[in-house]
PDB file of N, CA and C in Angstrom:
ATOM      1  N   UNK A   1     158.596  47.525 181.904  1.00  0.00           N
ATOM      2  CA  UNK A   1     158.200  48.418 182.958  1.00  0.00           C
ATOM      3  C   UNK A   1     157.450  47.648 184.037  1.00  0.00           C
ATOM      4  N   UNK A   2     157.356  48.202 185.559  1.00  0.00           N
ATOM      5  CA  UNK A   2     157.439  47.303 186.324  1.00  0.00           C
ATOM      6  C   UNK A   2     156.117  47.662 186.880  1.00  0.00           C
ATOM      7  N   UNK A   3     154.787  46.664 186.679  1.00  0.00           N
ATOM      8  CA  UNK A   3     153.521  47.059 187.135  1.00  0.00           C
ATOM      9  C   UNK A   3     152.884  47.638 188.441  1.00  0.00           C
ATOM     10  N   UNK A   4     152.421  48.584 188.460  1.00  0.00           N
ATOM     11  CA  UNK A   4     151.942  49.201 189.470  1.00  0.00           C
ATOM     12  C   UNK A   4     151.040  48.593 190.349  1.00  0.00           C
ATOM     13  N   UNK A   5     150.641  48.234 191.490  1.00  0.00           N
ATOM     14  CA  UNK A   5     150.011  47.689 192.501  1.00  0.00           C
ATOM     15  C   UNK A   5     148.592  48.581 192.574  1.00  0.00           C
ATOM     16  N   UNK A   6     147.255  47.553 192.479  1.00  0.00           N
ATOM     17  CA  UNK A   6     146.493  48.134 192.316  1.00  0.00           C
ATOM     18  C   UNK A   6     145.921  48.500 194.028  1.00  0.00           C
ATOM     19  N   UNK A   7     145.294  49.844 194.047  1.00  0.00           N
ATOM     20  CA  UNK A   7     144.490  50.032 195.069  1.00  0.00           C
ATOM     21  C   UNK A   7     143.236  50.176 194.317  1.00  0.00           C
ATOM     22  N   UNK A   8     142.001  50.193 195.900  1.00  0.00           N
ATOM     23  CA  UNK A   8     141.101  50.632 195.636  1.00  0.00           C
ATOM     24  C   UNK A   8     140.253  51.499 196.723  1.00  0.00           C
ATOM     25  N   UNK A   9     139.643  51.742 196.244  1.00  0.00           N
ATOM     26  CA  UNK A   9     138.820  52.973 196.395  1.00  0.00           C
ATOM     27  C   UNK A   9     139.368  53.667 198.096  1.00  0.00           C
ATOM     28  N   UNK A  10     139.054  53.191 199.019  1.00  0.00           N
ATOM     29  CA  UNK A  10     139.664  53.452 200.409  1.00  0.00           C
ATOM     30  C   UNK A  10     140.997  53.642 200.022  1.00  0.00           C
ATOM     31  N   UNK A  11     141.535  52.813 199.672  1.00  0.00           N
ATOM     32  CA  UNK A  11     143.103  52.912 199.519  1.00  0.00           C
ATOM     33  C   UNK A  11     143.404  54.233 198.712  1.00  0.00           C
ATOM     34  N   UNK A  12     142.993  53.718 197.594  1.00  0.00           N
ATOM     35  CA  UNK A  12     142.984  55.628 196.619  1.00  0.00           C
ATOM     36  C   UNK A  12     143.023  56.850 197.688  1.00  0.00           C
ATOM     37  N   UNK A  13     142.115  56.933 198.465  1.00  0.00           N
ATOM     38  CA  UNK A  13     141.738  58.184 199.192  1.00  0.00           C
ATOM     39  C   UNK A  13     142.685  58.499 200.455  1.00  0.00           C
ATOM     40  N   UNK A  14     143.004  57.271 201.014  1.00  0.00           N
ATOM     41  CA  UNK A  14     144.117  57.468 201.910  1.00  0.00           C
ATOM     42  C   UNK A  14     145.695  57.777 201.486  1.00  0.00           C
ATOM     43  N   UNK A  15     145.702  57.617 200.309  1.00  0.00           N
ATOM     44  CA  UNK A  15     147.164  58.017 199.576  1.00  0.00           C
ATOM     45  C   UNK A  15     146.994  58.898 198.993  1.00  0.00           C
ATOM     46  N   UNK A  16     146.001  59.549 198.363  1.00  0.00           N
ATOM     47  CA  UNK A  16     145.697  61.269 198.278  1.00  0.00           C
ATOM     48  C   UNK A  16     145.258  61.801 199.819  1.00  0.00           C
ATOM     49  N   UNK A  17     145.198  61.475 200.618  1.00  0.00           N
ATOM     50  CA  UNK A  17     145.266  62.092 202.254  1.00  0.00           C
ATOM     51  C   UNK A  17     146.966  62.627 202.142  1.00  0.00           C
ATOM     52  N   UNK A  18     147.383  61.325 202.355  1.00  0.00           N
ATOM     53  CA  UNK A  18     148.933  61.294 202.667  1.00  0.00           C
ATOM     54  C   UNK A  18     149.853  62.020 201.932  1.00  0.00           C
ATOM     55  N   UNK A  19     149.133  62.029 200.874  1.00  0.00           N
ATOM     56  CA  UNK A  19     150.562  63.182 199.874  1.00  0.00           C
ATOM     57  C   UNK A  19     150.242  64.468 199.968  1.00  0.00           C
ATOM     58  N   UNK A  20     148.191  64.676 200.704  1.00  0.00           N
ATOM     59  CA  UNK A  20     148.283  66.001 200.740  1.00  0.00           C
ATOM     60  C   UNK A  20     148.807  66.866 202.040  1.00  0.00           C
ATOM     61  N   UNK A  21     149.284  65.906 202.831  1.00  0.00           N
ATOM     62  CA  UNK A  21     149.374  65.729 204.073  1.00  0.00           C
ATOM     63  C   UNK A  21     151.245  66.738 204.035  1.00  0.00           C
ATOM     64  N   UNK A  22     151.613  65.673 203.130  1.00  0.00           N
ATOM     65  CA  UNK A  22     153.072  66.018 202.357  1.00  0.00           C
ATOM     66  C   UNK A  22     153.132  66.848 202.069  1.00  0.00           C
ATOM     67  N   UNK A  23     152.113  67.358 201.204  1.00  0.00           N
ATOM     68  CA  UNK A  23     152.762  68.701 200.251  1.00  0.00           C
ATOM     69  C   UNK A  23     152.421  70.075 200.643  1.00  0.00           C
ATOM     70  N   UNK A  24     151.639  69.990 202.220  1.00  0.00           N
ATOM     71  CA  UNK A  24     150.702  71.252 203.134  1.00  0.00           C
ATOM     72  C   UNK A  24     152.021  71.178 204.463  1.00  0.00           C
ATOM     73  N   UNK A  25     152.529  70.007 204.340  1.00  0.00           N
ATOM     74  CA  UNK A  25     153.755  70.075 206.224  1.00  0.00           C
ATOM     75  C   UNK A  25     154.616  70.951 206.169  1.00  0.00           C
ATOM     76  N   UNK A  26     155.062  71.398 205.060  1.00  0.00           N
ATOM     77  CA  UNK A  26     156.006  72.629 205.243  1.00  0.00           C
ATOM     78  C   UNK A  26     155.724  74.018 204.967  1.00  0.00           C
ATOM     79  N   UNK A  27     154.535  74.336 204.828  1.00  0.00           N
ATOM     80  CA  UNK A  27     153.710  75.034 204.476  1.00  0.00           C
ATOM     81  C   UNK A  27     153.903  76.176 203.344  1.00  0.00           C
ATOM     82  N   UNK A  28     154.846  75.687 202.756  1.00  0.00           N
ATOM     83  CA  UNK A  28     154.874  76.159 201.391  1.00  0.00           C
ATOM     84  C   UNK A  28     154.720  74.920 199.966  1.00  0.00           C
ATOM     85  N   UNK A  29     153.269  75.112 199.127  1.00  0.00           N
ATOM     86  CA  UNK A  29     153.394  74.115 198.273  1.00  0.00           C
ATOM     87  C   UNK A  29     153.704  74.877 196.588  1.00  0.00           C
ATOM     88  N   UNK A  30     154.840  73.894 196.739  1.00  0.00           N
ATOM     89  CA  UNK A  30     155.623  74.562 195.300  1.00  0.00           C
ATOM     90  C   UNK A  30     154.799  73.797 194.354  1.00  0.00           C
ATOM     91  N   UNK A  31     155.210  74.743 193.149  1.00  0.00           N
ATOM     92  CA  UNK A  31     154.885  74.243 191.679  1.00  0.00           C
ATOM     93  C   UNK A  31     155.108  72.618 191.262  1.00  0.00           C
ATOM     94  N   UNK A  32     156.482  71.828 191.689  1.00  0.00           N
ATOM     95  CA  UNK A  32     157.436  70.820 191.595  1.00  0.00           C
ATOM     96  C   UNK A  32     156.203  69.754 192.190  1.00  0.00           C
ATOM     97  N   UNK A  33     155.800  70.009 193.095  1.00  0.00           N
ATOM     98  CA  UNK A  33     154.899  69.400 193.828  1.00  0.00           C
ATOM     99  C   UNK A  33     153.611  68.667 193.587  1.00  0.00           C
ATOM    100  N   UNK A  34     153.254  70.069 192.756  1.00  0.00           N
ATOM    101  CA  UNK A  34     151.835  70.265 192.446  1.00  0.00           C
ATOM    102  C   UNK A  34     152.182  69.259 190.872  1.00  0.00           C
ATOM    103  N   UNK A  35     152.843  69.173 190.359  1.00  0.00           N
ATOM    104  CA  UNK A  35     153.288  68.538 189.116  1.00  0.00           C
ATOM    105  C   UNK A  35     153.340  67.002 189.486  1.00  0.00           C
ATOM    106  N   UNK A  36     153.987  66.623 190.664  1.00  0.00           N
ATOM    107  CA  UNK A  36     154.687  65.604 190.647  1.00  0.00           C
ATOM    108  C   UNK A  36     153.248  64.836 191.340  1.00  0.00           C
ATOM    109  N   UNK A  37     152.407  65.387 192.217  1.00  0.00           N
ATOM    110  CA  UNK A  37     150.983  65.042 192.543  1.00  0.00           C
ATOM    111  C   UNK A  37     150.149  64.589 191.493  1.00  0.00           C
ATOM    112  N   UNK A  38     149.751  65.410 190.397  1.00  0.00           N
ATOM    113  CA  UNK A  38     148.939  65.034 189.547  1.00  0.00           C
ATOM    114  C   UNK A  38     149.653  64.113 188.967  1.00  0.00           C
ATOM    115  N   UNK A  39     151.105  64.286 188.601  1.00  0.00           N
ATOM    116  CA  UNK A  39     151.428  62.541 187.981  1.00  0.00           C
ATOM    117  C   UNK A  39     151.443  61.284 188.684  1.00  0.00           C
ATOM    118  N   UNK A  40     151.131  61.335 189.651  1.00  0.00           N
ATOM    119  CA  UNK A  40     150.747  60.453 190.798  1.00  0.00           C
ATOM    120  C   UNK A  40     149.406  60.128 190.742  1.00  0.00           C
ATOM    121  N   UNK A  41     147.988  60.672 190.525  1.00  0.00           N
ATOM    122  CA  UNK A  41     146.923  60.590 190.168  1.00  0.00           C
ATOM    123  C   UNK A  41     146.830  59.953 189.446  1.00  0.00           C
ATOM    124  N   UNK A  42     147.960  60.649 188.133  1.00  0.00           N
ATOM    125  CA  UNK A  42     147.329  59.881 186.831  1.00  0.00           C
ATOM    126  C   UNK A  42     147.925  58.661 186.401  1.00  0.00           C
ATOM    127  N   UNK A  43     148.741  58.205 187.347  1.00  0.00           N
ATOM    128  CA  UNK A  43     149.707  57.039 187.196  1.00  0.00           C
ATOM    129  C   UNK A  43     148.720  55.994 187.920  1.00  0.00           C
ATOM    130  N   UNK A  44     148.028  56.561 188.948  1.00  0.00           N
ATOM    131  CA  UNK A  44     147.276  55.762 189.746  1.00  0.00           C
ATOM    132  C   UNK A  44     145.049  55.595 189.658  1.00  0.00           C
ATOM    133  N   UNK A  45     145.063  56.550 188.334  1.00  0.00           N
ATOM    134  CA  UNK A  45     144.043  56.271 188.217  1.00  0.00           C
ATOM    135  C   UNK A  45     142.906  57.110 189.099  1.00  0.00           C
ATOM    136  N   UNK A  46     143.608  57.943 189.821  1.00  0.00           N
ATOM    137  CA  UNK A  46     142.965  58.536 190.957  1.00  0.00           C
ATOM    138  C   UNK A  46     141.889  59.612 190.101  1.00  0.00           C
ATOM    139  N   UNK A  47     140.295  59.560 190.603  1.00  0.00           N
ATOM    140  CA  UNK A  47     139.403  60.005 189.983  1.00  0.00           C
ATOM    141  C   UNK A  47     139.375  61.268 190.828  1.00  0.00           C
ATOM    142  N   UNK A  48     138.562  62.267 190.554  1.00  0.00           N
ATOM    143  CA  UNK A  48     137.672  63.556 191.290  1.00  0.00           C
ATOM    144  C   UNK A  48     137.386  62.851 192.568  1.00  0.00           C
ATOM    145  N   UNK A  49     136.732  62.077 192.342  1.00  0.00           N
ATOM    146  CA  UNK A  49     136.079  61.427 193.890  1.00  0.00           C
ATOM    147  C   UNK A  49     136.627  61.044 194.716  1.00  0.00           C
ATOM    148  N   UNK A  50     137.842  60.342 194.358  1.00  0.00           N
ATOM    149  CA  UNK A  50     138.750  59.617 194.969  1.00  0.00           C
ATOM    150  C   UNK A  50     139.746  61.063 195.503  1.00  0.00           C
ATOM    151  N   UNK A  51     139.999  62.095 194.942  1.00  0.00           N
ATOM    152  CA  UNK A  51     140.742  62.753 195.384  1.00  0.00           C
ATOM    153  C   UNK A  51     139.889  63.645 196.821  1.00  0.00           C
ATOM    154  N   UNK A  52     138.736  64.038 196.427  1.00  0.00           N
ATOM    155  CA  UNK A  52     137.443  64.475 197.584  1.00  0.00           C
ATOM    156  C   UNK A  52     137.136  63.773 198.354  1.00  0.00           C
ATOM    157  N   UNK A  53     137.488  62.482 198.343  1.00  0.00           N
ATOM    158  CA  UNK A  53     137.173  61.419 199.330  1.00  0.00           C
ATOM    159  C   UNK A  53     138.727  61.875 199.977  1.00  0.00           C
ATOM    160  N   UNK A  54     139.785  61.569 199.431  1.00  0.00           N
ATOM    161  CA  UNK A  54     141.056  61.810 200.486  1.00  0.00           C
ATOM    162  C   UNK A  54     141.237  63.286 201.086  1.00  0.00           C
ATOM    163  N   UNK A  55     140.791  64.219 200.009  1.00  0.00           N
ATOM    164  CA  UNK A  55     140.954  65.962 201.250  1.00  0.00           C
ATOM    165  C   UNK A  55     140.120  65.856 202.176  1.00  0.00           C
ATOM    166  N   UNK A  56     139.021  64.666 202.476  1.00  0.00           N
ATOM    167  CA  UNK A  56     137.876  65.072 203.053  1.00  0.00           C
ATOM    168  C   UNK A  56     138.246  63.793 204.304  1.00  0.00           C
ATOM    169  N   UNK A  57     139.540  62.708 204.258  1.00  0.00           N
ATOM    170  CA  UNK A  57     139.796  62.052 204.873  1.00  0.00           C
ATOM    171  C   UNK A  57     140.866  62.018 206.214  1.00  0.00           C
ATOM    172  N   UNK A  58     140.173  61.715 207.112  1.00  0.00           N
ATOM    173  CA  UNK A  58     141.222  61.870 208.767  1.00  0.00           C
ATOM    174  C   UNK A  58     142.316  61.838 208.020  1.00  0.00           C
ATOM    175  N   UNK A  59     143.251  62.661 208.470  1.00  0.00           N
ATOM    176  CA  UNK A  59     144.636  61.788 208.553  1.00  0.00           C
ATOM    177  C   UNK A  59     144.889  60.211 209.149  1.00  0.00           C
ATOM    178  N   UNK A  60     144.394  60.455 210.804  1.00  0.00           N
ATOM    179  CA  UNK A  60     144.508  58.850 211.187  1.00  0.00           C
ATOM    180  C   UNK A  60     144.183  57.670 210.678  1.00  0.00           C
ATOM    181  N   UNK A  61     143.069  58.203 210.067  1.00  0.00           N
ATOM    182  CA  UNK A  61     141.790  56.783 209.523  1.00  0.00           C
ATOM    183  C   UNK A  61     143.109  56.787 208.315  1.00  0.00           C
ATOM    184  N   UNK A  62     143.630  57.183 207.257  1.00  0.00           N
ATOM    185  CA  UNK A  62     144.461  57.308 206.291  1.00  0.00           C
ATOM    186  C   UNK A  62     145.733  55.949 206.580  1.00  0.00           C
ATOM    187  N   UNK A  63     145.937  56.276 207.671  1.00  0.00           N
ATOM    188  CA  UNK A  63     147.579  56.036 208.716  1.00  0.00           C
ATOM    189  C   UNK A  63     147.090  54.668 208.654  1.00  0.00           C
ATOM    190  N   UNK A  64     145.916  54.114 209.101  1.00  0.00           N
ATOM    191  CA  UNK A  64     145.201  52.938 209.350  1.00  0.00           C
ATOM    192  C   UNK A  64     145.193  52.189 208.515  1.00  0.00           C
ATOM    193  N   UNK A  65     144.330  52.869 207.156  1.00  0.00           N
ATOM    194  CA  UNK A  65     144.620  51.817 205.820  1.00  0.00           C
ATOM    195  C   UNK A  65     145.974  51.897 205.220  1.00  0.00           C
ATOM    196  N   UNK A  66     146.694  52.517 205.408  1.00  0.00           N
ATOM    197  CA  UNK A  66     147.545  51.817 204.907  1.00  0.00           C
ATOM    198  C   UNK A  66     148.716  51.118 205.486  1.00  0.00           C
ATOM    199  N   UNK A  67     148.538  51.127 206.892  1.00  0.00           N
ATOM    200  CA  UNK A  67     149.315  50.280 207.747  1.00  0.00           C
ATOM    201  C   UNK A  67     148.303  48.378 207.545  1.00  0.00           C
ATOM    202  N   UNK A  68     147.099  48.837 206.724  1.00  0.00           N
ATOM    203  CA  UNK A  68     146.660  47.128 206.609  1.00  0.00           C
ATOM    204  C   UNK A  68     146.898  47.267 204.804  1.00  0.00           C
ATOM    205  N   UNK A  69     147.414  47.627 204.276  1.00  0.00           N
ATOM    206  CA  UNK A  69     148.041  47.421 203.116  1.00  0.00           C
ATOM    207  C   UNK A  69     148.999  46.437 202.727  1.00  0.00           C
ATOM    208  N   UNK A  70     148.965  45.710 201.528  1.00  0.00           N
ATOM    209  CA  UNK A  70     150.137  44.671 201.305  1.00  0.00           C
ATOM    210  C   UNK A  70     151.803  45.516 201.293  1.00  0.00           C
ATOM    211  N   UNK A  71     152.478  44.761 201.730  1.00  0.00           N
ATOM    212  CA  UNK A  71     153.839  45.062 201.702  1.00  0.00           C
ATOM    213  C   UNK A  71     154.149  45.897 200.383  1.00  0.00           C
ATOM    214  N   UNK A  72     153.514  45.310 199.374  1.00  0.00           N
ATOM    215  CA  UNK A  72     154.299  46.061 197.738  1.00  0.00           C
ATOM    216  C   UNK A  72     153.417  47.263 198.087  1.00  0.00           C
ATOM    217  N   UNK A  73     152.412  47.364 198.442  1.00  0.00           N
ATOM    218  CA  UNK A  73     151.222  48.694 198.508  1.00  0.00           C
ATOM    219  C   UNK A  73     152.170  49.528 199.222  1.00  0.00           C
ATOM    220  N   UNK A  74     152.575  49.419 200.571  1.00  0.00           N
ATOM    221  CA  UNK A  74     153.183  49.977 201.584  1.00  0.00           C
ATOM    222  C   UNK A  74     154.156  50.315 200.518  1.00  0.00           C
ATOM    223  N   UNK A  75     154.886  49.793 200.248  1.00  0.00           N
ATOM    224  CA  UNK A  75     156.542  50.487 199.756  1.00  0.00           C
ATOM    225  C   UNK A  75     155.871  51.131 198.800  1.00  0.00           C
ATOM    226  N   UNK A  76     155.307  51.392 197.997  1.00  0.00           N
ATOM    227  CA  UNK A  76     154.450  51.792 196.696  1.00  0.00           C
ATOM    228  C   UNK A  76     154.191  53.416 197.605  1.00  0.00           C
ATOM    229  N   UNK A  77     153.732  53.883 198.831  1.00  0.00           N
ATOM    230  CA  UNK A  77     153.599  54.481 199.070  1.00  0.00           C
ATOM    231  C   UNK A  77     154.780  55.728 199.164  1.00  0.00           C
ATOM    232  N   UNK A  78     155.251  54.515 200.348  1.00  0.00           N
ATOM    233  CA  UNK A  78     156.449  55.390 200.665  1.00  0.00           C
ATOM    234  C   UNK A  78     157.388  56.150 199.828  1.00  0.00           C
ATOM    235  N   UNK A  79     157.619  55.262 198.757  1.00  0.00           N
ATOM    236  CA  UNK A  79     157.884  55.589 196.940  1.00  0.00           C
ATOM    237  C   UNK A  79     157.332  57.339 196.507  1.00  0.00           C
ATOM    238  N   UNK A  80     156.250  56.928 196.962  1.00  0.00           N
ATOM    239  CA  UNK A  80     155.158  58.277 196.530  1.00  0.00           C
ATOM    240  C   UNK A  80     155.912  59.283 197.320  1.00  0.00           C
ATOM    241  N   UNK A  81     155.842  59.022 198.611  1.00  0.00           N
ATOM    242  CA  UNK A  81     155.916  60.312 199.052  1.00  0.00           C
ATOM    243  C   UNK A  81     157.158  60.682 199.656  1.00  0.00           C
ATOM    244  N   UNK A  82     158.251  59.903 198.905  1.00  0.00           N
ATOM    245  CA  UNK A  82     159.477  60.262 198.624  1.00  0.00           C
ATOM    246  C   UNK A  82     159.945  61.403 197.295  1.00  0.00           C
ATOM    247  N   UNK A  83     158.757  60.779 196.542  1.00  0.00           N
ATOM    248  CA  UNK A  83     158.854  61.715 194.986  1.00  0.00           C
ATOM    249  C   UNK A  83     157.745  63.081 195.642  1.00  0.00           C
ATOM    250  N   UNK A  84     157.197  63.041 196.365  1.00  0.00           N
ATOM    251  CA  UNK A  84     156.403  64.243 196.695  1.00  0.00           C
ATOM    252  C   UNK A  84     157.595  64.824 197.629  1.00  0.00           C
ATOM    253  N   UNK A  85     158.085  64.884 198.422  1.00  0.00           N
ATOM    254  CA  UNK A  85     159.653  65.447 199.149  1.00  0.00           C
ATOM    255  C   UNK A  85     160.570  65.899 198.069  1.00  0.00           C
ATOM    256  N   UNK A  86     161.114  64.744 197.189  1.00  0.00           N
ATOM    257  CA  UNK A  86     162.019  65.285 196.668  1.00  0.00           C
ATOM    258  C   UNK A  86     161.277  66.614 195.005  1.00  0.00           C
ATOM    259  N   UNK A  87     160.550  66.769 194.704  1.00  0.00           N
ATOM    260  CA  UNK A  87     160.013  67.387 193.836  1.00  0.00           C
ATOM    261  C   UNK A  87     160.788  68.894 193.702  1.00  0.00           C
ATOM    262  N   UNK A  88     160.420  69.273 194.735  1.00  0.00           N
ATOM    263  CA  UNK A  88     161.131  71.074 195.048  1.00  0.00           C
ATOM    264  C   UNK A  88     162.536  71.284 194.942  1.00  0.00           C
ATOM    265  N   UNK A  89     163.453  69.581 195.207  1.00  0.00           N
ATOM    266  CA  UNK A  89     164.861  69.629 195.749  1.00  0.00           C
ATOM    267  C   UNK A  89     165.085  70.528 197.160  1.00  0.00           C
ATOM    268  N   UNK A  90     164.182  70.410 197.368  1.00  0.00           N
ATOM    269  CA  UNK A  90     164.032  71.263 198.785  1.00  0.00           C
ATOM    270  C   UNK A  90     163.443  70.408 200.082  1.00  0.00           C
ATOM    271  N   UNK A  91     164.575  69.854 200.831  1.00  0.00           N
ATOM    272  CA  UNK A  91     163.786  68.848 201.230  1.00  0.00           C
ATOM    273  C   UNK A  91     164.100  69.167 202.851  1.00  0.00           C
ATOM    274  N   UNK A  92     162.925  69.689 203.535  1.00  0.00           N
ATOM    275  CA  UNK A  92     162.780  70.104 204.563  1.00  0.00           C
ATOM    276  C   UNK A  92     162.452  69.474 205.716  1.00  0.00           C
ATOM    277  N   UNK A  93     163.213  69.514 207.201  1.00  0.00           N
ATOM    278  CA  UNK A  93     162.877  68.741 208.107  1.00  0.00           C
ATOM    279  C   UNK A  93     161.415  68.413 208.494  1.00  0.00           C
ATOM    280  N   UNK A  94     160.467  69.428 208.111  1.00  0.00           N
ATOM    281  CA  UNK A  94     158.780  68.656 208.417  1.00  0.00           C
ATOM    282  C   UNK A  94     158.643  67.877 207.461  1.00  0.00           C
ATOM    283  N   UNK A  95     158.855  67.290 206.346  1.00  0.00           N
ATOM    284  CA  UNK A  95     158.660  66.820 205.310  1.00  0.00           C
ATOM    285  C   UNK A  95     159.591  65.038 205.960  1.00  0.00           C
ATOM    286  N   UNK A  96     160.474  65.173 206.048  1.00  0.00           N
ATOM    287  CA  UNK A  96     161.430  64.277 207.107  1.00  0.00           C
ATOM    288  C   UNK A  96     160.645  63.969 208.411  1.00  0.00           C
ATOM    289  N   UNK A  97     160.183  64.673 209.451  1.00  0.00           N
ATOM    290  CA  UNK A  97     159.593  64.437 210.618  1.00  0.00           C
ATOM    291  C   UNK A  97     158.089  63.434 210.088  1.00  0.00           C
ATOM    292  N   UNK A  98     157.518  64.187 209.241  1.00  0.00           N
ATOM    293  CA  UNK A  98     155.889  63.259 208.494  1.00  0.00           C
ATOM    294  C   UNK A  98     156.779  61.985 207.849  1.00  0.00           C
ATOM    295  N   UNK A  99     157.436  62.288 207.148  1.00  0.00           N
ATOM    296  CA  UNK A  99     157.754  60.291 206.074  1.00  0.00           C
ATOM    297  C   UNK A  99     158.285  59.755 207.537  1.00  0.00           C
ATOM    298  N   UNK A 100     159.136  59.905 208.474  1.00  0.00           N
ATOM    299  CA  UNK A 100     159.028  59.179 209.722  1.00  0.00           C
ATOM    300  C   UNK A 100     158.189  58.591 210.458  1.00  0.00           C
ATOM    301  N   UNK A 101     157.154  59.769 210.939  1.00  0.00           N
ATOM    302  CA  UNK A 101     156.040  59.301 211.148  1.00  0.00           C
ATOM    303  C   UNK A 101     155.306  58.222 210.401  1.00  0.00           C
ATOM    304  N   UNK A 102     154.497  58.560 209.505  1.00  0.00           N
ATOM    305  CA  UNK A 102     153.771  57.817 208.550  1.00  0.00           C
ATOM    306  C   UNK A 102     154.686  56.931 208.548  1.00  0.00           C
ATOM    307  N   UNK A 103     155.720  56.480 208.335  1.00  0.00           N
ATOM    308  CA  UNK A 103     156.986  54.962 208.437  1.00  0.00           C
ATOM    309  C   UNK A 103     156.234  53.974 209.448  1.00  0.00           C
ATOM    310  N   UNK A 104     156.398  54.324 210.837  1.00  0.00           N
ATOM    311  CA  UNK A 104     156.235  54.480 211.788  1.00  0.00           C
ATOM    312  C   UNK A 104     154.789  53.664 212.125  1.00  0.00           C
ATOM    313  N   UNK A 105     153.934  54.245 212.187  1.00  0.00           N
ATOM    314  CA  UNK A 105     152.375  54.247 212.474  1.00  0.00           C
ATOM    315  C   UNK A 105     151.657  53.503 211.523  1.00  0.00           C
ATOM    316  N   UNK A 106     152.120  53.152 210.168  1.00  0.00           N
ATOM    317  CA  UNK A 106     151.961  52.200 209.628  1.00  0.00           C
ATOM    318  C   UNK A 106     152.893  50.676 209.377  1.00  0.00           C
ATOM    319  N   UNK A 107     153.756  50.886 209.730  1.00  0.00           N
ATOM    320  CA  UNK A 107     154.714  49.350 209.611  1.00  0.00           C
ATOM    321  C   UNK A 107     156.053  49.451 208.397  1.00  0.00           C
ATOM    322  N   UNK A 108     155.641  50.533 207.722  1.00  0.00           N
ATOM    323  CA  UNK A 108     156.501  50.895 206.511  1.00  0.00           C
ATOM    324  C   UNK A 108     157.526  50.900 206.961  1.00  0.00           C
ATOM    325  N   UNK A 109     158.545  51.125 208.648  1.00  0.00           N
ATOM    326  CA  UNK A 109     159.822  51.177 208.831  1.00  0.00           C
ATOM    327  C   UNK A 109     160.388  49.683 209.096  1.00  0.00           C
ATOM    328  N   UNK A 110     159.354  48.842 209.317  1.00  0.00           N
ATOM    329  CA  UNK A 110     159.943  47.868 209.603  1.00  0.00           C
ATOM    330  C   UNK A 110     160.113  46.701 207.986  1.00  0.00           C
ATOM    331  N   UNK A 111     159.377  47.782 206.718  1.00  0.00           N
ATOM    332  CA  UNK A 111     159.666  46.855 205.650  1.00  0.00           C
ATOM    333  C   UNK A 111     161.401  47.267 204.882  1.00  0.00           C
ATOM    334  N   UNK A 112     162.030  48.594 205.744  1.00  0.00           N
ATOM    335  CA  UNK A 112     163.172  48.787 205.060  1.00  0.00           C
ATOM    336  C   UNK A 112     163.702  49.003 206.503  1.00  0.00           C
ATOM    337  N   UNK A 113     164.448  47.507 206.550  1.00  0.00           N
ATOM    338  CA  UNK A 113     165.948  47.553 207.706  1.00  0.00           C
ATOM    339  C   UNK A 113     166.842  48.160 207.687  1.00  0.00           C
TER     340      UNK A 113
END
């Protein structure tokens, strides 16, 4: 199995920003979601604090760290919040318009040509 890339603490909070960012853009948050989030937490170690630190975090300031993230971090993300999209099988153009964005504003489009 293929080791997970560690973040920390800033980093933690800006990738619970970003998925909550994900799972509020279409403004319906399904069950699929809410499942596929906490296994994301717990895959990543993400504490209480770390999750209150990210609801409680800009979006922009979010966009920031992880556009200075290592390349494996970056794709590690995008990863994420591909599995936060596809969760519902319902995969809706705001959900598409945000992983663009966030691509975008952090450098993540230019790591997949």
């Amino acid at each position: 199995m293929k080791e997970l890339p560690k973040f920390n603490d800033g980093e933690r909070a800006a990738l619970v920003s970003l998925l909550l960012e994900m799972v509020n853009v279409d403004h319906s948050v399904a069950y699929e979601e809410l499942i596929v989030t906490n296994n994301i937490h717990s895959r990543f170690s993400i504490s209480t604090n770390d999750f209150n630190a990210g609801r409680n975090l800009d979006p922009v300031h979010a966009l920031y760290v992880v556009k200075n993230m290592t390349d494996v971090q970056k794709r590690t993300v995008a990863q994420l919040l591909v599995e936060v999209i596809d969760a519902d099988e319902l995969v809706t153009d705001e959900e598409i318009n945000l992983l663009n964005f966030i691509c975008t504003a952090t450098g993540l489009d230019l790591l997949f040509p």
